[in-house]
C-alpha atoms as a PDB file:
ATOM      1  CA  UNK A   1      -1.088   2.130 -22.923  1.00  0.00           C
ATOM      2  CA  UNK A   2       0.622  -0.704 -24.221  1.00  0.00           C
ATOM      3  CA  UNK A   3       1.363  -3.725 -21.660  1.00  0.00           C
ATOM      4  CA  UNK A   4       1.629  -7.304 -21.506  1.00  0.00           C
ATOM      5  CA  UNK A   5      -1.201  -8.819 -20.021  1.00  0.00           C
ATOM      6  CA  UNK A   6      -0.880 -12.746 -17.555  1.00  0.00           C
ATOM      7  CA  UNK A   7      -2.625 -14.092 -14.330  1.00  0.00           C
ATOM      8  CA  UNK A   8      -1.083 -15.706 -12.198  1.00  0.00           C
ATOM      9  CA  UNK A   9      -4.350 -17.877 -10.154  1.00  0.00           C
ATOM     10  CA  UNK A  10      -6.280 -15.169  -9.013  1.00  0.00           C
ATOM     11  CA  UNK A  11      -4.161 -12.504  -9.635  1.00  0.00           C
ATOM     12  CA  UNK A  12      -4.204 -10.160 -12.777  1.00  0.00           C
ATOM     13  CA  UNK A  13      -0.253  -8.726 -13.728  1.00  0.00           C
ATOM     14  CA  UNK A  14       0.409  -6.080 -16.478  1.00  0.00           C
ATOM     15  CA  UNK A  15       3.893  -5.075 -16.854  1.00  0.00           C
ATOM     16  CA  UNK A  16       4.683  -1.817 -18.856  1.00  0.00           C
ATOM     17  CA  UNK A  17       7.976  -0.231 -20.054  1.00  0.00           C
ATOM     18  CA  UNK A  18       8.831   2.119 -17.601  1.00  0.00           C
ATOM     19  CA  UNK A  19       7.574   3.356 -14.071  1.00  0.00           C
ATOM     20  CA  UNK A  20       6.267   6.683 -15.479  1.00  0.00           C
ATOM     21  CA  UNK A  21       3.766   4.589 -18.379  1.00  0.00           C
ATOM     22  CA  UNK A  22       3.180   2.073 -15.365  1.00  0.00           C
ATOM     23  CA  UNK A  23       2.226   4.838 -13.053  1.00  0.00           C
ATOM     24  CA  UNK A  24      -0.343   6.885 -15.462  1.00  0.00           C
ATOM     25  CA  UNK A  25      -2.221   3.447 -16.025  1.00  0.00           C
ATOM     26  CA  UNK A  26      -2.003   2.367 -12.286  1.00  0.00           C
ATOM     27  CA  UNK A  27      -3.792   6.406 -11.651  1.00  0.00           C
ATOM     28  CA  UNK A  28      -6.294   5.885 -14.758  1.00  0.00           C
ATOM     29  CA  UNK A  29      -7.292   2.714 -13.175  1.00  0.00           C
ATOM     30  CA  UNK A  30      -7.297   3.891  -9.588  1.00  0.00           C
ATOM     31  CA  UNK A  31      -9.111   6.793 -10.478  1.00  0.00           C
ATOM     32  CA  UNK A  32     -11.908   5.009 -12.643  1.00  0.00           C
ATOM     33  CA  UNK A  33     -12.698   2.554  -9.641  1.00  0.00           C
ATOM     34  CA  UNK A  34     -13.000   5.666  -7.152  1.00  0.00           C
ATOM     35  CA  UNK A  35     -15.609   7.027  -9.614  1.00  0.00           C
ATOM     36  CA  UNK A  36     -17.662   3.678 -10.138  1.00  0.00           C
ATOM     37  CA  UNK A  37     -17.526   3.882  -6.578  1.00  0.00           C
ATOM     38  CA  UNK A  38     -19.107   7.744  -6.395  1.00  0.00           C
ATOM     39  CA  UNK A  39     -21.540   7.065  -9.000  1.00  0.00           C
ATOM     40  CA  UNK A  40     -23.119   3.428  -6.897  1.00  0.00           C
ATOM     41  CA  UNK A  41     -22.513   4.929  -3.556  1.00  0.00           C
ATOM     42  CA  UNK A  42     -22.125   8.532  -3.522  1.00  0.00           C
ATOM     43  CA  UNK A  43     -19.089   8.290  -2.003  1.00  0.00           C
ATOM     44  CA  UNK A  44     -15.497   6.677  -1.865  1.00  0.00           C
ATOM     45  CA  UNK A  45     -13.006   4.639   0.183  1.00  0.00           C
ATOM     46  CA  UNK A  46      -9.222   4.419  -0.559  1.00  0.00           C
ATOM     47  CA  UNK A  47      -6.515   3.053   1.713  1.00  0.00           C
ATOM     48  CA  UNK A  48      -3.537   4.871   0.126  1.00  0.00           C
ATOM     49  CA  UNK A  49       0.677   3.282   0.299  1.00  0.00           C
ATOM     50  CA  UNK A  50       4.068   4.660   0.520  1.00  0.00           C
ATOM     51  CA  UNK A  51       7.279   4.666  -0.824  1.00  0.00           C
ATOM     52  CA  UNK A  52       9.049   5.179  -4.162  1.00  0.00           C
ATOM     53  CA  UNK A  53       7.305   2.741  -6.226  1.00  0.00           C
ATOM     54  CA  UNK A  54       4.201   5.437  -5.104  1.00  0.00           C
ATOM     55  CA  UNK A  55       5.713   8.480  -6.058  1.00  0.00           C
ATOM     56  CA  UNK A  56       4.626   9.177  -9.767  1.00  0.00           C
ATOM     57  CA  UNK A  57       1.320   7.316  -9.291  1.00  0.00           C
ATOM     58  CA  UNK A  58       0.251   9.828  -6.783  1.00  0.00           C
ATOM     59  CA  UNK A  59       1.467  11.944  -8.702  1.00  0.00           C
ATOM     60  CA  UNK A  60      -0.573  11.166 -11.573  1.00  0.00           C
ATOM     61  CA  UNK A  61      -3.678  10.560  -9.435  1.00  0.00           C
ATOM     62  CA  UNK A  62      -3.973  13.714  -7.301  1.00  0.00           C
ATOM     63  CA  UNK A  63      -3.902  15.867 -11.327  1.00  0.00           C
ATOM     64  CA  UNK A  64      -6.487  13.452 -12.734  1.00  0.00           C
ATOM     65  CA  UNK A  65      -9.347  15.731 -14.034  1.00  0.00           C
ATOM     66  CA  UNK A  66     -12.687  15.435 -12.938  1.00  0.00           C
ATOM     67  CA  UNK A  67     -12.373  13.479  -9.445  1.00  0.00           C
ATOM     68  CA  UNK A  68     -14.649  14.599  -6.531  1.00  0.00           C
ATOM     69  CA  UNK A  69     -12.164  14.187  -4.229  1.00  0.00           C
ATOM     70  CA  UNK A  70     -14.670  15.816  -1.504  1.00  0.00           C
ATOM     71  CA  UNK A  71     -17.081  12.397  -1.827  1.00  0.00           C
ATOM     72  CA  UNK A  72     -13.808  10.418  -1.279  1.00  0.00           C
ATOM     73  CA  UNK A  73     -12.401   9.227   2.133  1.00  0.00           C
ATOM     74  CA  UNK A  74      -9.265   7.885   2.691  1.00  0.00           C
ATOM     75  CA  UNK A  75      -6.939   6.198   4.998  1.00  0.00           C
ATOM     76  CA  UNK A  76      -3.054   4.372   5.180  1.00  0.00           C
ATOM     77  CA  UNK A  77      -1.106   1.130   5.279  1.00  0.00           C
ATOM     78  CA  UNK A  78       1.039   1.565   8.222  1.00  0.00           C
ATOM     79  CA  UNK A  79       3.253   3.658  10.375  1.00  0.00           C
ATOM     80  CA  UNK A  80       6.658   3.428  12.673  1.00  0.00           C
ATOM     81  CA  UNK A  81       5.776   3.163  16.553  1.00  0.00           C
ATOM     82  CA  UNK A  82       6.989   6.145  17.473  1.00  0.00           C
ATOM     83  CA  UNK A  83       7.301   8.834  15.163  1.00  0.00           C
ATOM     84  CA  UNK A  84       5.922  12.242  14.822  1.00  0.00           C
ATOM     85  CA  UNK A  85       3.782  12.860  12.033  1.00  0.00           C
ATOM     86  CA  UNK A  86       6.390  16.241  10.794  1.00  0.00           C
ATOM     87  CA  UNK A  87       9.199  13.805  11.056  1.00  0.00           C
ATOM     88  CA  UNK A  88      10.750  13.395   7.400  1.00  0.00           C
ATOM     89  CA  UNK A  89      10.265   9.778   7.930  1.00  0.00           C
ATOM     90  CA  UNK A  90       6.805   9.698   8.954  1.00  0.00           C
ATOM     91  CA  UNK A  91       4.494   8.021   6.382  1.00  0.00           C
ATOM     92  CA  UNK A  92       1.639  11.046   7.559  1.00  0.00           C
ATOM     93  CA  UNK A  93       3.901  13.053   6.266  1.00  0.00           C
ATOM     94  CA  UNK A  94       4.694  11.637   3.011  1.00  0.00           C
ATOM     95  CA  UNK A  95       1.051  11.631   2.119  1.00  0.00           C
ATOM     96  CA  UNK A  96       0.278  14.662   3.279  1.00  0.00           C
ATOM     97  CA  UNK A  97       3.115  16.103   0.854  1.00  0.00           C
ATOM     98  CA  UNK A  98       2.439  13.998  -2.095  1.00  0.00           C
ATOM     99  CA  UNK A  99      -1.644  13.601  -1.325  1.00  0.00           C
ATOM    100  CA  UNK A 100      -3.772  15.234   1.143  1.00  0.00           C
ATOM    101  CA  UNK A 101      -2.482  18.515   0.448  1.00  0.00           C
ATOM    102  CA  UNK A 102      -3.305  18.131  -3.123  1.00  0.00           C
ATOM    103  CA  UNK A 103      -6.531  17.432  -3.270  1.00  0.00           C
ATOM    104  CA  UNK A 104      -9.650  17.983  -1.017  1.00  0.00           C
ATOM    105  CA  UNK A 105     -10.828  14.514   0.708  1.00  0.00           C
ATOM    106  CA  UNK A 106     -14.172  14.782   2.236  1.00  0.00           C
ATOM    107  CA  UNK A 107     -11.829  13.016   5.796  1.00  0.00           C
ATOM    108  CA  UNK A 108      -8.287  11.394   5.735  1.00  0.00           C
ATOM    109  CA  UNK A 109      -7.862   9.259   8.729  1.00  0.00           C
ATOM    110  CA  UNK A 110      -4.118   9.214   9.726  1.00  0.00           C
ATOM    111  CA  UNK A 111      -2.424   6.124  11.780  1.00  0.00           C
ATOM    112  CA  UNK A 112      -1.093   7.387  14.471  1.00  0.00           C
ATOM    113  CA  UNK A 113       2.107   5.744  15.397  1.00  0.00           C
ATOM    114  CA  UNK A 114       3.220   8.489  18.090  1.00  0.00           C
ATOM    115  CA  UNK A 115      -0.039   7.890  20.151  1.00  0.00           C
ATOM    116  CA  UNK A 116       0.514   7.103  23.611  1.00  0.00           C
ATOM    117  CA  UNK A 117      -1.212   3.930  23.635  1.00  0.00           C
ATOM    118  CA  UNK A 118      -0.742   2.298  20.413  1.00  0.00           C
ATOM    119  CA  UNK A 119      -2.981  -0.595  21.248  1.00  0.00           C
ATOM    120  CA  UNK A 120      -5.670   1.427  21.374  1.00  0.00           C
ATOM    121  CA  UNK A 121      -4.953   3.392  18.087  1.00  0.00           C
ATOM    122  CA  UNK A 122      -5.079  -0.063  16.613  1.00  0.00           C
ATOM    123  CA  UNK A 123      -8.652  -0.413  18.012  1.00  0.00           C
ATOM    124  CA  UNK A 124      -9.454   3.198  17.251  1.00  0.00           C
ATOM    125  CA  UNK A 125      -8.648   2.789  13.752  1.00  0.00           C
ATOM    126  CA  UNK A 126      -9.996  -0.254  13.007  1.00  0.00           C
ATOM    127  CA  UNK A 127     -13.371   1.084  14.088  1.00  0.00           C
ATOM    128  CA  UNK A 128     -12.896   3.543  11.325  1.00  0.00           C
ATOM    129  CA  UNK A 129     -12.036   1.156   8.240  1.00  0.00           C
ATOM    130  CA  UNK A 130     -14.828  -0.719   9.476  1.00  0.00           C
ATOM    131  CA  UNK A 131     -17.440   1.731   9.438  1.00  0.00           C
ATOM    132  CA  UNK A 132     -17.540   1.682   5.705  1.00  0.00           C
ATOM    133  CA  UNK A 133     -16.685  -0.863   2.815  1.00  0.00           C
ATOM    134  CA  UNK A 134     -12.911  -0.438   1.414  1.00  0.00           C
ATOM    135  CA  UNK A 135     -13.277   0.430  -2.495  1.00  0.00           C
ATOM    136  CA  UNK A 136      -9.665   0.237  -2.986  1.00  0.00           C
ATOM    137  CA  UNK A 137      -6.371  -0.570  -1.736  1.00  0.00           C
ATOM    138  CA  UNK A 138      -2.982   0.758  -2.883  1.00  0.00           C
ATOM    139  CA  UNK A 139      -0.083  -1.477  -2.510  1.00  0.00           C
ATOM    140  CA  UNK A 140       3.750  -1.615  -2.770  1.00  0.00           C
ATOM    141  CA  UNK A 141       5.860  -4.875  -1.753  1.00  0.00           C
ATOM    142  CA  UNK A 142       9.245  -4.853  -0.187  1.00  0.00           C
ATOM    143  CA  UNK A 143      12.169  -6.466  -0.564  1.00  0.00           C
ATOM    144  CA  UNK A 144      11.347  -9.223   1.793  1.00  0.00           C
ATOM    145  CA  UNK A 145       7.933 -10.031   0.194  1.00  0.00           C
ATOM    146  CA  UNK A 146       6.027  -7.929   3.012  1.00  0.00           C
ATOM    147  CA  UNK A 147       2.987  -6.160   2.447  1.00  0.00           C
ATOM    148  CA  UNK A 148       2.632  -2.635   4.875  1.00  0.00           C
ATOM    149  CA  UNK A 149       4.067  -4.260   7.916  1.00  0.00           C
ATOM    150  CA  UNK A 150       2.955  -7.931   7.119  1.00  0.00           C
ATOM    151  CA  UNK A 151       6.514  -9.511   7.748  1.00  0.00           C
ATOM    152  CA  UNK A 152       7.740 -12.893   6.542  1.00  0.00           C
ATOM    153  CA  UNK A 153       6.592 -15.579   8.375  1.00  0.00           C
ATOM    154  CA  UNK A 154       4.480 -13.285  10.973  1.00  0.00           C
ATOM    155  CA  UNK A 155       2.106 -12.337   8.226  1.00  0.00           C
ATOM    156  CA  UNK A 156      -1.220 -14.611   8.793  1.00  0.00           C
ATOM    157  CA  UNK A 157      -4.327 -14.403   5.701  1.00  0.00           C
ATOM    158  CA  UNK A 158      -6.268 -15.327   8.822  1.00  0.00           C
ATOM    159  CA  UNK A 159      -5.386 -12.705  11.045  1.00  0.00           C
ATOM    160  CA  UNK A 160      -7.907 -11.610  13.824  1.00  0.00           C
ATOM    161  CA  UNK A 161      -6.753  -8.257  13.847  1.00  0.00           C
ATOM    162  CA  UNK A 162      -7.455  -5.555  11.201  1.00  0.00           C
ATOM    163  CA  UNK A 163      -4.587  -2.991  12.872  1.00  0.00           C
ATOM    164  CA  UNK A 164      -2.224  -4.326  14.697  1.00  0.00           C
ATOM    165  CA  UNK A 165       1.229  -3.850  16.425  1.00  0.00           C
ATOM    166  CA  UNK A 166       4.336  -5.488  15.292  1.00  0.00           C
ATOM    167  CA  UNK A 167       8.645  -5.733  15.323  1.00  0.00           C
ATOM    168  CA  UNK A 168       9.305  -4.995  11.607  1.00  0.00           C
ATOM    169  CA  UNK A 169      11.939  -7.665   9.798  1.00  0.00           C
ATOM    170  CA  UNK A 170      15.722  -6.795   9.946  1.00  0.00           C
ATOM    171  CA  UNK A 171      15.956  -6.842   5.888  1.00  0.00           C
ATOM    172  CA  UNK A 172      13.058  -4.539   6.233  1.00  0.00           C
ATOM    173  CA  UNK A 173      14.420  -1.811   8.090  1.00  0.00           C
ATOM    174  CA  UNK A 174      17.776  -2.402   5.998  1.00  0.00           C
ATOM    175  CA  UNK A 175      15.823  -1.323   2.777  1.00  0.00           C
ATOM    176  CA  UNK A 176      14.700   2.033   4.904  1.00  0.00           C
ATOM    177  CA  UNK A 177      18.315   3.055   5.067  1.00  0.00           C
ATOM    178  CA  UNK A 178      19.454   1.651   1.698  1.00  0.00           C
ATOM    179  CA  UNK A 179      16.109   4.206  -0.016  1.00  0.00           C
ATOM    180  CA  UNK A 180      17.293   7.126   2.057  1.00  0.00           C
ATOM    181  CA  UNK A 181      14.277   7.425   4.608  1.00  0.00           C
ATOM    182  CA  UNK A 182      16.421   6.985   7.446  1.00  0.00           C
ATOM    183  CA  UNK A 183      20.578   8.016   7.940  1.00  0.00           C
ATOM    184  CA  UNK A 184      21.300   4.246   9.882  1.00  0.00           C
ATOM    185  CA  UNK A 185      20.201   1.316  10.791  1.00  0.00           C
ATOM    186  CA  UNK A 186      19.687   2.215  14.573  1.00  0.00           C
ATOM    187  CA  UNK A 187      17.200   5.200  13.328  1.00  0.00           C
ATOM    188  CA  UNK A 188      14.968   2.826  12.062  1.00  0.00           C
ATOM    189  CA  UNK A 189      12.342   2.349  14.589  1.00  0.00           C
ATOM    190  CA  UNK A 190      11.883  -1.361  15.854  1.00  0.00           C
ATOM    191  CA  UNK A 191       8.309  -1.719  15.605  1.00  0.00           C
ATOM    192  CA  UNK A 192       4.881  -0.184  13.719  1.00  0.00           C
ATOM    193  CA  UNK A 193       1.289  -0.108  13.143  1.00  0.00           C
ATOM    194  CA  UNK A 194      -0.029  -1.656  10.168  1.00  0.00           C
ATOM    195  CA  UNK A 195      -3.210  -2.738   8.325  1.00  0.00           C
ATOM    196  CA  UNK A 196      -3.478  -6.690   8.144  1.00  0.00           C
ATOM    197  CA  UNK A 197      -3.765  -8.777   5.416  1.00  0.00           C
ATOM    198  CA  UNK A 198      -7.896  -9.740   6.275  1.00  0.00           C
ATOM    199  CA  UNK A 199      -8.011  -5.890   6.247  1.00  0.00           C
ATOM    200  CA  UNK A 200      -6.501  -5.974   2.849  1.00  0.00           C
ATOM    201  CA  UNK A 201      -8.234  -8.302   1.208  1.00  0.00           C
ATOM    202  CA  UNK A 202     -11.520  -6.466   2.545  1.00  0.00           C
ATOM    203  CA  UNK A 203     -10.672  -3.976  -0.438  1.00  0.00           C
ATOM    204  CA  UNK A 204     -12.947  -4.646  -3.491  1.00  0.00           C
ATOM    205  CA  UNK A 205      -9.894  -3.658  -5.601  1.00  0.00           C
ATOM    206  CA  UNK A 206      -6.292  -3.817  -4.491  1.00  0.00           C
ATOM    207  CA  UNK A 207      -3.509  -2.076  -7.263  1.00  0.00           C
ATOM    208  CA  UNK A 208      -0.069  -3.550  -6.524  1.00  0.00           C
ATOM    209  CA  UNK A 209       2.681  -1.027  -7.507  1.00  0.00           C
ATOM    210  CA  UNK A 210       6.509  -2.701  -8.087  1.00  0.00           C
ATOM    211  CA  UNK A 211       9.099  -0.842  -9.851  1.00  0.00           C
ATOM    212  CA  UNK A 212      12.833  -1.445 -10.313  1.00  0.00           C
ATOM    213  CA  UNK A 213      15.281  -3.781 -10.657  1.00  0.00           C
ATOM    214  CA  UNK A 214      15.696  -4.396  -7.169  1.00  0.00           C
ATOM    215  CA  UNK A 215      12.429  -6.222  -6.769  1.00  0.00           C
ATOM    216  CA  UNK A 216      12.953  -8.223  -9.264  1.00  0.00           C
ATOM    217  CA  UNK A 217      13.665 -11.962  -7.355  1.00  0.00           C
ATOM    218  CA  UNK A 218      10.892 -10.680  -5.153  1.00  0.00           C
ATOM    219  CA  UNK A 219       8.412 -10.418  -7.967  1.00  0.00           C
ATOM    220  CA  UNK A 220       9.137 -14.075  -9.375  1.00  0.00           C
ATOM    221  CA  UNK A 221       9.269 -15.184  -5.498  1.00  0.00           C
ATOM    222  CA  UNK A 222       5.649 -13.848  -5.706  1.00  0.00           C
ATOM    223  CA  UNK A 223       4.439 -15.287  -8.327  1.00  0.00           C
ATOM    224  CA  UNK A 224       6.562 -18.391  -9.056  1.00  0.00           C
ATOM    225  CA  UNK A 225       7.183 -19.664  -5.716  1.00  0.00           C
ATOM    226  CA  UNK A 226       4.895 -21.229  -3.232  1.00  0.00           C
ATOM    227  CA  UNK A 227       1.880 -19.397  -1.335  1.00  0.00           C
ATOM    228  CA  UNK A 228       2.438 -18.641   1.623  1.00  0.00           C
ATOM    229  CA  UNK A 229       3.984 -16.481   4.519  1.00  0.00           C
ATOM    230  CA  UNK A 230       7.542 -17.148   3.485  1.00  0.00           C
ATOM    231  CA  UNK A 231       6.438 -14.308   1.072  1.00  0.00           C
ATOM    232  CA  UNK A 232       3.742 -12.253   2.381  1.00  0.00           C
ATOM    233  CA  UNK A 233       2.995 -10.591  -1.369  1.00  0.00           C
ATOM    234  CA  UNK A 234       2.158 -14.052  -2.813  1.00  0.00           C
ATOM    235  CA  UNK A 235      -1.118 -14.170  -0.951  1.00  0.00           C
ATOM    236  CA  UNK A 236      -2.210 -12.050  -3.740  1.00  0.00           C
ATOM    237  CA  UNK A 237      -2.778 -14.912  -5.379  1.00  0.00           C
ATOM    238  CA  UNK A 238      -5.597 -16.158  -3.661  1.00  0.00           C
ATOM    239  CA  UNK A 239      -6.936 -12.803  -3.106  1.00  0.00           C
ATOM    240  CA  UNK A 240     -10.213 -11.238  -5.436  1.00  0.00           C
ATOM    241  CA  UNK A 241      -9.889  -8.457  -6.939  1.00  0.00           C
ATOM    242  CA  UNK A 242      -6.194  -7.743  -7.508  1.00  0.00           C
ATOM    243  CA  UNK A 243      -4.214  -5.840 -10.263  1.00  0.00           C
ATOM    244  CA  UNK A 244      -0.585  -6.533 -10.247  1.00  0.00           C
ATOM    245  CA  UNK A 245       1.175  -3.440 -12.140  1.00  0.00           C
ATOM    246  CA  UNK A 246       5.145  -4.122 -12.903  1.00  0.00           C
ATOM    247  CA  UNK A 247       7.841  -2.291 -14.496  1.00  0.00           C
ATOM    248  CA  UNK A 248      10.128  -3.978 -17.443  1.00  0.00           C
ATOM    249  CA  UNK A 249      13.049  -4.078 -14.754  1.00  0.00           C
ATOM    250  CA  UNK A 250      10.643  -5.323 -12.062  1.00  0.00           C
ATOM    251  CA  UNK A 251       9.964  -8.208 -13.994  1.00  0.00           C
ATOM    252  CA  UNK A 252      13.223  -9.196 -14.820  1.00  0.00           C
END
């Protein structure tokens, strides 16, 4: 598929035409690592995003031919304090609609953001991600440069925490209204559960998903600005093992 192909210090960035070309590559890629994986191991790990920059790539993932999704496990980035997992909202719920009901994982761990201690869930799941190495990570950024939950300025490479509980940025929640996952700004729950950058960067592979005009400033934030917290996503940079994959408009 054609792309341009740069690095940016660690990081490797391909940027295609359009999200649909973007997405096939981002599942041919995703899919060949998960079988590398199978064929050394005999089994799989894949922490799995959300969103609308995830859409067609799970799209194009879950009817790849020829992936033994049954030697596969997988797992999530985050979840709102709070909500039920058949709330519309619910990140369990989008991947259940657009991914575990597709295919046939041998377990899918959900992040429970409902539970009625979430301190523990963070423990709880933790233990789990641990148990196993992490073959690959799927990622989306935000508008404010976060990635999951990592928030500007709160997000720490050196984190001591693999799960963790935290009050999610006010241009964060904005963007939740402004993509239709929530009908105001008071709906948007305060705080969630989310997968830390150390837990990240324990991936052997992460594939970065950005699509869209509106991430634009973000993207050259990212890779133009300074490293650091100011912009959670630009800690890529430093990171092994990590596959950038933009859109034209993403770009800019």
């Amino acid at each position: 598929m054609n792309a341009s192909l740069f690095t940016v210090d660690r990081l490797t960035a391909r940027v295609y035409p359009d999200p649909e070309t973007l997405a096939e590559a981002a599942a041919q890629r995703a899919a060949a690592i998960l079988r590398q994986a199978i064929a050394q191991q005999g089994q799989a790990t894949a922490i799995f995003a959300t969103g609308s920059s995830q859409l067609r790539f799970l799209a194009a993932l879950t009817a790849t031919a020829d992936l033994d999704w049954p030697r596969i496990t997988g797992f999530h980035l985050d979840e709102y304090l709070g909500i039920a997992a058949d709330q519309p909202a619910s990140f369990r719920r989008y991947l259940r609609d657009h991914l575990v009901k597709r295919v046939n994982f041998h377990a899918f761990h959900a992040l429970e953001g409902d539970a009625r201690q979430p301190l523990t869930e963070c423990d709880r799941y933790t233990a789990l991600l641990k148990a196993q190495p992490i073959d690959l990570c799927c990622l989306g950024v935000g508008e404010n440069g976060h990635l999951a939950f990592n928030e500007p300025q709160l997000a720490d490479p050196a984190d001591p925490y693999w799960v963790k509980l935290v009050k999610l940025d006010a241009r964060n929640r904005q963007q939740q209204v402004d993509q239709g996952f929530f009908p105001t700004l008071a709906a948007v729950p305060d705080y969630a559960l989310t997968l830390t950058l150390p837990a990240i960067a324990a991936a052997r592979h992460k594939l970065c998903l950005v699509m869209g005009a509106r991430k634009a400033a973000t993207v050259q934030t990212m890779l133009r600005g300074p490293i650091g917290s100011d912009c959670p996503a630009s800690l890529l940079r430093q990171q092994t093992g990590v596959e950038l994959y933009l859109d034209r408009e993403a770009f800019g």
